[in-house]
Protein backbone atom coordinates (compact mmCIF):
# COMPACT_ATOMS: atom_id res chain seq x y z
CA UNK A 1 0.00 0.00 0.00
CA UNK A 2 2.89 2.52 0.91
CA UNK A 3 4.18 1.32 -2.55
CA UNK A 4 1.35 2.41 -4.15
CA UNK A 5 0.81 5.92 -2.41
CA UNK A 6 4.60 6.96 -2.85
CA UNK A 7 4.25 5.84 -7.03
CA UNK A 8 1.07 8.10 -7.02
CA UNK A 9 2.88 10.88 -5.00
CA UNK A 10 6.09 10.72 -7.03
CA UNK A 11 4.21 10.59 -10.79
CA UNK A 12 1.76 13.33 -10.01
CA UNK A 13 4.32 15.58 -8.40
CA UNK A 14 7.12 15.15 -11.69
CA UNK A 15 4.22 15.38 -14.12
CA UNK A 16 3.09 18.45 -12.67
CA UNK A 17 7.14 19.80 -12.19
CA UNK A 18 7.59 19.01 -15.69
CA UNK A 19 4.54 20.47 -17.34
CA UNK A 20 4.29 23.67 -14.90
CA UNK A 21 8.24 23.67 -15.50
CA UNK A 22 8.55 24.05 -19.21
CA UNK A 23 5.84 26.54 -19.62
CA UNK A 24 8.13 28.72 -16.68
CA UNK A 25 11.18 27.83 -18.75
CA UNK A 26 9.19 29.51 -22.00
CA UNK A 27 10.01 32.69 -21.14
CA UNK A 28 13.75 32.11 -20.86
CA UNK A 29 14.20 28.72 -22.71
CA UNK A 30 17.65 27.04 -22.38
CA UNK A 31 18.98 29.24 -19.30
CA UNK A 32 21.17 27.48 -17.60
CA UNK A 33 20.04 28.73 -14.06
CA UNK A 34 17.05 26.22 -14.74
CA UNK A 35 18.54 23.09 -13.99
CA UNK A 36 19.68 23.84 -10.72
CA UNK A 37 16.45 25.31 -9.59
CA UNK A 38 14.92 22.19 -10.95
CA UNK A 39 17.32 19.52 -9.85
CA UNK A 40 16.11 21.22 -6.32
CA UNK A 41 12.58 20.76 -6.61
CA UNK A 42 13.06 16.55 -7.91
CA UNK A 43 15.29 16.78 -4.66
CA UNK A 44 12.48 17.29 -2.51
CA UNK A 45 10.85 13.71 -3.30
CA UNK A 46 13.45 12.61 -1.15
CA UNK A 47 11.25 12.44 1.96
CA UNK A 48 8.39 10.49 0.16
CA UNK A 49 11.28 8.18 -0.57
CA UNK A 50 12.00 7.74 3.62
CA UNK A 51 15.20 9.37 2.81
CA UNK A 52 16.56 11.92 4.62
CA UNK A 53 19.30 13.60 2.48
CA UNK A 54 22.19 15.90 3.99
CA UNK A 55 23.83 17.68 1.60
CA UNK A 56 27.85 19.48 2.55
CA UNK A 57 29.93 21.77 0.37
CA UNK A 58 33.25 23.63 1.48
CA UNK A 59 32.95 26.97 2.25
CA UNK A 60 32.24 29.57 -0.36
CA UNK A 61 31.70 27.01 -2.86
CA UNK A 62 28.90 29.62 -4.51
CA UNK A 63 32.06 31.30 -5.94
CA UNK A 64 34.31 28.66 -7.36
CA UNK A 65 32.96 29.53 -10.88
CA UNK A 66 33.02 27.21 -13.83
CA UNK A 67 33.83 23.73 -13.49
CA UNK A 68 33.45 20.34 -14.25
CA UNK A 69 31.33 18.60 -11.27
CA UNK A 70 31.76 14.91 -11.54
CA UNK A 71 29.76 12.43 -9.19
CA UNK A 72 29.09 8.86 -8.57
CA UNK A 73 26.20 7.43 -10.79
CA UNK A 74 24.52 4.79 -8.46
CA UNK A 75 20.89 4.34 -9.88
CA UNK A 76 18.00 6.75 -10.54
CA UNK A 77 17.74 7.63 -6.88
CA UNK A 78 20.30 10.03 -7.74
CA UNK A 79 17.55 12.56 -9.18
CA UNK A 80 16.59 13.07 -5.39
CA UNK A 81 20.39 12.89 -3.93
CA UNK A 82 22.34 14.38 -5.86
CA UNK A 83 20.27 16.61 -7.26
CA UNK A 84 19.70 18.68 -4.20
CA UNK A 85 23.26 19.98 -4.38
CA UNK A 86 23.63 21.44 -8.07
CA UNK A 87 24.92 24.53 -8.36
CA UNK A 88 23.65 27.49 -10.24
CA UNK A 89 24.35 27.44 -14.12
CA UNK A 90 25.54 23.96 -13.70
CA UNK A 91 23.82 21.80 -16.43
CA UNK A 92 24.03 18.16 -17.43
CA UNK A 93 25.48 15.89 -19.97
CA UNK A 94 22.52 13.46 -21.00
CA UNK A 95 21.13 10.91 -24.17
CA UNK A 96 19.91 12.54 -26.66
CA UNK A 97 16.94 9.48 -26.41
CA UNK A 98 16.02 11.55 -23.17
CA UNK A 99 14.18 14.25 -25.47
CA UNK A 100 11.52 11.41 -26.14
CA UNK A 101 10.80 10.98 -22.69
CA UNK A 102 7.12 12.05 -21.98
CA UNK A 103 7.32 15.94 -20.11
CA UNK A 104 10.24 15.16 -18.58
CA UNK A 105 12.42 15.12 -21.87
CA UNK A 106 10.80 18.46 -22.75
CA UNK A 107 12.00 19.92 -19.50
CA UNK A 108 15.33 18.33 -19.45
CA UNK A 109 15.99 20.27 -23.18
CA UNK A 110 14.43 23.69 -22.12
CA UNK A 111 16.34 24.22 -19.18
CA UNK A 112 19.83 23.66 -20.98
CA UNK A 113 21.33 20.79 -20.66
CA UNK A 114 23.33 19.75 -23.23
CA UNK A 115 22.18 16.45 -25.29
CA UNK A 116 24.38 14.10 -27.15
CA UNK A 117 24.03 11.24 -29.57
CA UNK A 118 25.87 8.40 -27.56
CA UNK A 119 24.79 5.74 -30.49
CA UNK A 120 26.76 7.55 -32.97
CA UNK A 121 30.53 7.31 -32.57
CA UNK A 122 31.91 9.46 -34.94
CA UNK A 123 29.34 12.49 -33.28
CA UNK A 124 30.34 11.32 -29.70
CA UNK A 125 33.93 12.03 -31.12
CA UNK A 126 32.87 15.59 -30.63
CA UNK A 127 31.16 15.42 -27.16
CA UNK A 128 34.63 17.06 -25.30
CA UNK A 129 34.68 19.99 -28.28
CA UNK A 130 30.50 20.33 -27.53
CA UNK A 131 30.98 20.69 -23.84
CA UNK A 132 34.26 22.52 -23.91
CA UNK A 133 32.65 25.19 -26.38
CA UNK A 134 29.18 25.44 -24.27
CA UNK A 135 31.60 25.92 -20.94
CA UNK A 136 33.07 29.11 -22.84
CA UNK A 137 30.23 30.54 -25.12
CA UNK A 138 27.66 30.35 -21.93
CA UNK A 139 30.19 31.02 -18.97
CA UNK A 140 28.56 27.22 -17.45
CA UNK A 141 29.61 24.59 -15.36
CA UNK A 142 29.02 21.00 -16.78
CA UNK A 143 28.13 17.38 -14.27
CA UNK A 144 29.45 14.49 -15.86
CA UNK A 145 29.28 10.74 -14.29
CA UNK A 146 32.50 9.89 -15.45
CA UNK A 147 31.79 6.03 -14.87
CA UNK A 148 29.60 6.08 -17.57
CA UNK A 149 26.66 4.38 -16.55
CA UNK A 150 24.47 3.53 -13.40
CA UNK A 151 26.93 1.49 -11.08
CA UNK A 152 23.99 -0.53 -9.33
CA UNK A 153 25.24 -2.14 -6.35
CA UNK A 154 28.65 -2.85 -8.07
CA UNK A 155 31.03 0.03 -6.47
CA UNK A 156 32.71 2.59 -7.89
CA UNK A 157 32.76 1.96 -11.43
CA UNK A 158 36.15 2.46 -13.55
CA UNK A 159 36.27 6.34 -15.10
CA UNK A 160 36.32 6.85 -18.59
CA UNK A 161 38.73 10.28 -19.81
CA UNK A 162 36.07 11.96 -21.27
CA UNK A 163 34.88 14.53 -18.26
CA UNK A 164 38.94 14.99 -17.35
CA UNK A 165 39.82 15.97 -21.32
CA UNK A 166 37.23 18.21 -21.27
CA UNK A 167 38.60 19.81 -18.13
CA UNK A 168 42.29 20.17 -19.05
CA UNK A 169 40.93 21.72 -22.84
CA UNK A 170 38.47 24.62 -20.44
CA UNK A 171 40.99 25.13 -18.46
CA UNK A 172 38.52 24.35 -15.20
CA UNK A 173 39.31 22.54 -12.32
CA UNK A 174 37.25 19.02 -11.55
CA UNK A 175 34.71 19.14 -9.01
CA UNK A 176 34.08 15.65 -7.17
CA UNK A 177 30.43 15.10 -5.43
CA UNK A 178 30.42 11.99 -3.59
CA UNK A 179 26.51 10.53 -2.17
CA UNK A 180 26.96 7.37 0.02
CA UNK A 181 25.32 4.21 -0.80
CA UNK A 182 21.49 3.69 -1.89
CA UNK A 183 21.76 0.49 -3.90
CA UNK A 184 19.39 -1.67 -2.15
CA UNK A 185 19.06 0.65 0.83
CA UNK A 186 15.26 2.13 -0.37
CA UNK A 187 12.28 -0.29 0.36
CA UNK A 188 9.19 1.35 -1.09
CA UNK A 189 7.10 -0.34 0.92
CA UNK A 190 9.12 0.70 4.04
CA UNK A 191 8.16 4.36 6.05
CA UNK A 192 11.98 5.02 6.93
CA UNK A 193 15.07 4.20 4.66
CA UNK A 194 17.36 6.09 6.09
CA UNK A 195 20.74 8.76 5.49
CA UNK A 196 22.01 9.75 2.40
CA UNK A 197 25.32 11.97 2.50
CA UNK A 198 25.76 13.94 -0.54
CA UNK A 199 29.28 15.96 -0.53
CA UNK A 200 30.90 18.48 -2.33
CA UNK A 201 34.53 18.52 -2.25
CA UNK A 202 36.81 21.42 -2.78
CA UNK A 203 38.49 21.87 -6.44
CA UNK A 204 41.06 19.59 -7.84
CA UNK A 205 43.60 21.75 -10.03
CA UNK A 206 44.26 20.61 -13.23
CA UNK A 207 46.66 23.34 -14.15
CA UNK A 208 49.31 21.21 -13.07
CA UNK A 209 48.74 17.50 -15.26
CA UNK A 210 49.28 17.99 -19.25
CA UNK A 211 47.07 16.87 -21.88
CA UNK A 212 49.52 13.09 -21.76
CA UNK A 213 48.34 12.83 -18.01
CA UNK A 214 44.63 12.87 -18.40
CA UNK A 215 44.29 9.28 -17.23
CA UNK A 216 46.39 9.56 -14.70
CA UNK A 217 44.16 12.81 -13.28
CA UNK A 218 41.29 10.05 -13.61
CA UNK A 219 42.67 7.84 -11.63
CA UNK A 220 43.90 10.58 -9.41
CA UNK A 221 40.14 12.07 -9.08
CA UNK A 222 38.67 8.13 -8.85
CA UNK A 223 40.92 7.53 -5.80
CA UNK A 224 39.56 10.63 -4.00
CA UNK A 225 36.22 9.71 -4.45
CA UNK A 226 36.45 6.50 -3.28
CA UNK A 227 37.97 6.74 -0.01
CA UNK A 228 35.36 9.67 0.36
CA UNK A 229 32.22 7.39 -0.33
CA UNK A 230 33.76 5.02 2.14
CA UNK A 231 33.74 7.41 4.45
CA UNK A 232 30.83 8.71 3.90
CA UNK A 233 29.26 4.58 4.00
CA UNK A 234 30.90 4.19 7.77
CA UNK A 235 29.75 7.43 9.22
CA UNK A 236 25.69 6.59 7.58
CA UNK A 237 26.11 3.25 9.07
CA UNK A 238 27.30 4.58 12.60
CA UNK A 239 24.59 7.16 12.65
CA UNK A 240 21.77 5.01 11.60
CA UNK A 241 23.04 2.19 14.04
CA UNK A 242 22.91 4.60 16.88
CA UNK A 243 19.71 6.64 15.58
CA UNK A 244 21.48 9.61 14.89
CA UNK A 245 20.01 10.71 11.81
């Protein structure tokens, strides 16, 4: 029954985001202030989930300026983790096979995020140039899951270059979030699930690695978030063991 109520909740509330959303985003279509404003308002299905979520970010983190944001890609939970702690004119890397996605494709488009033809490997060629060119021309920020795809239950998945070439060719520093673990932590049919940590962690510098080093500034940035989400796992654990959350 709780099953139920939370799917009618959750549908009625994103139908009526998206629709209300896109009309809103009319006026100014494609500004990139949307999707953070947005990503907010998904984030606040996070209670009808049982989640609590508790979002950090280092101090004065409103002024590190453009960047490229990367964070763990866990499962589509992240819309109401993760999502709570976009910045301002910080938009999205997504399928272009989003668009077709009833309301929410429409809103996805109108409120700037950038779409890209993953099927199509000679166009995906040009993904880096896209992003690296929208990051100048509209004075953004970009969030790219570097692993690539949802890593559902399995860890931390390997990172492909793509998010740290980008970085090194804009000249921006990478941006780790980190959100502890929700694979197979949210029963829909139970009241309470729990923590979620989501984390911002200060700038990594990429001034410093050369255009020959960009796996190795993967790696780097990998390592950091993992022994971050680890931390991040213990201190949920300790808390919800103890009922401090």
């Amino acid at each position: 029954m709780l099953l139920i109520f939370r799917f009618i909740i959750v549908v009625l509330y994103s139908i009526l985001v998206c629709i209300l959303g896109s009309i809103y985003c009319l006026f100014s279509p494609r500004n990139p202030r949307h999707v953070a404003t947005f990503g907010h308002m998904f984030g606040r299905l996070a209670p009808v989930f049982g989640l609590k979520v508790e979002t950090r970010k280092p101090e004065g983190a409103e002024h590190y300026g453009n960047a490229i944001y990367i964070g763990n890609h866990q499962n589509n939970f992240d819309m109401v983790t993760a999502a709570k702690i976009v910045q301002p004119r910080t938009v999205t890397v997504g399928k272009k096979s989003l668009l077709w996605i009833p309301f929410f494709g429409q809103l996805y488009w109108l409120t700037g995020n950038l779409l890209i033809d993953r099927d199509n490997r000679a166009k995906a060629h040009g993904t880096i140039a896209q992003v690296v060119s929208q990051i100048r021309k509209r004075n953004i920020s970009v969030w790219m899951f570097p692993e690539g795809t949802r890593s559902r239950g399995r860890g931390l998945l390997p990172f492909k270059t793509g998010a740290f070439h980008a970085a090194l060719a804009a000249g921006v520093p990478v941006i780790p979030v980190c959100v502890s673990n929700t694979s197979n932590k949210i029963n829909m049919n139970r009241l309470k699930n729990g923590l979620v940590i989501v984390e911002m962690l200060p700038p990594i510098d990429t001034s410093a690695w050369g255009k020959d080093q960009v796996r190795d500034l993967a790696t780097h940035c990998r390592q950091v978030m993992e022994q971050k989400i680890a931390e991040l796992d213990k201190e949920v654990a300790e808390r919800e063991a103890s009922g401090n959350i």
